[in-house]
Protein backbone atom coordinates (compact mmCIF):
# COMPACT_ATOMS: atom_id res chain seq x y z
CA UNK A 1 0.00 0.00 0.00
CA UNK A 2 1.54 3.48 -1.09
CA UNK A 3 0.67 6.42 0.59
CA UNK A 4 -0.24 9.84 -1.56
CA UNK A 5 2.18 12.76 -1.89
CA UNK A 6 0.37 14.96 0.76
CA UNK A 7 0.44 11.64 3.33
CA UNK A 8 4.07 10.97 2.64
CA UNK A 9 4.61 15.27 3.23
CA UNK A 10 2.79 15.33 6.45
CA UNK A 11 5.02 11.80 7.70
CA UNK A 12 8.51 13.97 6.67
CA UNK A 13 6.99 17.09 8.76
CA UNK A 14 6.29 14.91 11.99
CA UNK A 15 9.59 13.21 11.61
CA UNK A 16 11.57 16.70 11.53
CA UNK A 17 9.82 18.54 13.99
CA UNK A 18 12.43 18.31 16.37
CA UNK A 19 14.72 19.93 13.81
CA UNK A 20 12.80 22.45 13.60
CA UNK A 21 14.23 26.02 14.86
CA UNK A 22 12.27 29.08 15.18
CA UNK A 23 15.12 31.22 14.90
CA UNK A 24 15.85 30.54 11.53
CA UNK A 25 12.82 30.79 10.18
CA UNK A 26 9.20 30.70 11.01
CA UNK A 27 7.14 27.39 11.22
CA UNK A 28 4.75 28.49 8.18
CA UNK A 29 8.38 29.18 6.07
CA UNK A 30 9.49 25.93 7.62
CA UNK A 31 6.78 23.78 5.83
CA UNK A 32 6.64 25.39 2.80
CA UNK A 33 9.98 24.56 2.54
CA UNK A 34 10.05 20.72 3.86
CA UNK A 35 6.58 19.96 1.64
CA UNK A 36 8.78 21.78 -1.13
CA UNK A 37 12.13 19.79 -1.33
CA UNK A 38 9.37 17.03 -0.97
CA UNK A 39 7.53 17.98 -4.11
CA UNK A 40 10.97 18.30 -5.65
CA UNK A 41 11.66 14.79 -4.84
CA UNK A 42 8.76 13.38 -5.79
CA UNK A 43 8.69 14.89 -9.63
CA UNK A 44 12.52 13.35 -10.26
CA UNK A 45 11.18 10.12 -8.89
CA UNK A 46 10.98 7.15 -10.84
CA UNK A 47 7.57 6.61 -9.99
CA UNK A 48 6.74 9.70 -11.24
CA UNK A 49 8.21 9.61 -14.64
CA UNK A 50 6.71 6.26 -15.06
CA UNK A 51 2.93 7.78 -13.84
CA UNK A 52 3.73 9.88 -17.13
CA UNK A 53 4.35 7.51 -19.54
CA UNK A 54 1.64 4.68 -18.30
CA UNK A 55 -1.76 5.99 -17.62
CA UNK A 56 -4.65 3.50 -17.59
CA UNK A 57 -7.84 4.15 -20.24
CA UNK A 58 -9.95 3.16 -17.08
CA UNK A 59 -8.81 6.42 -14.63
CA UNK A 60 -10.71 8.76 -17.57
CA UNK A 61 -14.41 9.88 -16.38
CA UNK A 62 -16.45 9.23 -19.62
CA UNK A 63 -19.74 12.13 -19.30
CA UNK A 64 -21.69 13.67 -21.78
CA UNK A 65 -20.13 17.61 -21.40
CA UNK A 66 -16.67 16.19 -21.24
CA UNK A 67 -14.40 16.68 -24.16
CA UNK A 68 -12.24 14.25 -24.23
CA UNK A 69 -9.69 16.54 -26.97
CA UNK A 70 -9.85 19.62 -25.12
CA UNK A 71 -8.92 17.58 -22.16
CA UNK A 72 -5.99 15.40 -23.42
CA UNK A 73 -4.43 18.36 -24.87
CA UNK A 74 -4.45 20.40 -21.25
CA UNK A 75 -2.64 16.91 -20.20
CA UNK A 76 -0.57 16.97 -23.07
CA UNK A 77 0.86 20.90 -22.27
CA UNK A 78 0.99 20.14 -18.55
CA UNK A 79 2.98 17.37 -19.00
CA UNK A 80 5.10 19.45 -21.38
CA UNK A 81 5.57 21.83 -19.14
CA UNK A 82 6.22 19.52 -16.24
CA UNK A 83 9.36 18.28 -18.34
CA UNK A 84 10.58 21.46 -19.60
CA UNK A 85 10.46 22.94 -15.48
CA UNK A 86 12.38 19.34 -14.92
CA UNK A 87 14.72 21.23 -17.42
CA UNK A 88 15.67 23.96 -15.52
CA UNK A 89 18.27 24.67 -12.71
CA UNK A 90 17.20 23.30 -9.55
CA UNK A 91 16.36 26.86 -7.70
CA UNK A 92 14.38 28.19 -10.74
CA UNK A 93 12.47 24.49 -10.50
CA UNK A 94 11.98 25.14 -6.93
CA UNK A 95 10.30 28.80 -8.13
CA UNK A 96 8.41 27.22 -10.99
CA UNK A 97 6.40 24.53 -9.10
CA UNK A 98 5.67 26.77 -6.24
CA UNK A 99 4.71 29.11 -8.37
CA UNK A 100 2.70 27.32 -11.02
CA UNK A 101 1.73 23.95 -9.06
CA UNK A 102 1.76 25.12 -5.44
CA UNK A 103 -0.26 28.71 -6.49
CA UNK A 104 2.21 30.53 -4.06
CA UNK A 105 2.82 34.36 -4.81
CA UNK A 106 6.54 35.70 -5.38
CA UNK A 107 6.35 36.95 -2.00
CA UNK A 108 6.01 34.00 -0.25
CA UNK A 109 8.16 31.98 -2.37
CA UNK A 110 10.75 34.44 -1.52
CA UNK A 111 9.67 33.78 2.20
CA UNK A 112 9.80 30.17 1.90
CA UNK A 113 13.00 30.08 -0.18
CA UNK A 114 14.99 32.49 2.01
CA UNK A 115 15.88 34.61 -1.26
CA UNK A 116 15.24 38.31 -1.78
CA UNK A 117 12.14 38.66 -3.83
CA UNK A 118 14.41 40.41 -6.84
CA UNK A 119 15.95 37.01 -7.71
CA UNK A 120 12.31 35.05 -7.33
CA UNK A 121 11.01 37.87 -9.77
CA UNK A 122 14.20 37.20 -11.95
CA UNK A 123 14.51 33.75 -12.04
CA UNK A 124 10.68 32.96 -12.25
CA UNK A 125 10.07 35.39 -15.33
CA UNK A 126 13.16 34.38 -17.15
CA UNK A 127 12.13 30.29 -16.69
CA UNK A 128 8.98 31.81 -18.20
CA UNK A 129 10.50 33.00 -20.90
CA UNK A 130 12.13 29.49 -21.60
CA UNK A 131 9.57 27.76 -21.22
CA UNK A 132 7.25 29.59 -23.67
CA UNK A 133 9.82 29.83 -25.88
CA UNK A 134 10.21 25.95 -26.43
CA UNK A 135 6.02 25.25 -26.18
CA UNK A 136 6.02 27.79 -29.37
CA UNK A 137 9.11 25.26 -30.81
CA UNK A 138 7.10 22.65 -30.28
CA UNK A 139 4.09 23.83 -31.59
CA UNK A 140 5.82 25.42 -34.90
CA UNK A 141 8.85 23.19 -35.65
């Protein structure tokens, strides 16, 4: 039996509480950044890359008002974008899937991170840039 991502997040914060110290940051910044380096695990896992490439027929919901294009091509660009942030340095991954996955603001992913907000602005619009840039590739070449 395998427990889900947010299980296996909340297991790694009750295991490090007692490494926690308040005078180095506070216990909000603390989780964001444990559940983070988490999430960062988990999308260079093997389990994960295989998730990506096997997907059984049986885990789509079949309704009349679904469209079945519309939605594999949203699953098609996320999982393009999911390998092109996999791409990137590992702080500017860090920014992207807070950012885009975890639906933080710069602010508090330059709380979480410990990094002035300049370089979160910096690094998150120029892995934006990338990443556009090679989804227009894609789409043209």
């Amino acid at each position: 039996m395998s427990l889900d991502l947010t299980q296996e997040i909340f297991i790694s914060v009750l295991r490090s509480i007692k490494s926690y110290d308040s005078s180095k940051a506070s216990f909000r910044t603390w989780i964001y950044k444990l559940a983070s380096n988490r999430l960062v695990d988990y999308y260079r896992s093997k389990h994960y890359k295989y998730a990506q490439i096997v997907e059984p027929i049986d885990d789509y919901e079949w309704n009349d008002g679904y469209d079945l294009a519309v939605s594999l091509e949203y699953k098609e660009d996320f999982a393009r974008i999911a390998s092109l942030v996999n791409q990137l340095d590992t702080g500017s991954q860090q920014i992207m899937r807070l950012k885009l996955f975890g639906e933080y603001t710069l602010q508090e992913i330059a709380a979480s991170e410990a990094i002035p907000l300049s370089t979160v602005k910096t690094r998150y619009y120029a892995a934006l840039k990338w990443i556009r840039k090679n989804l227009e590739e894609d789409r043209h070449g």
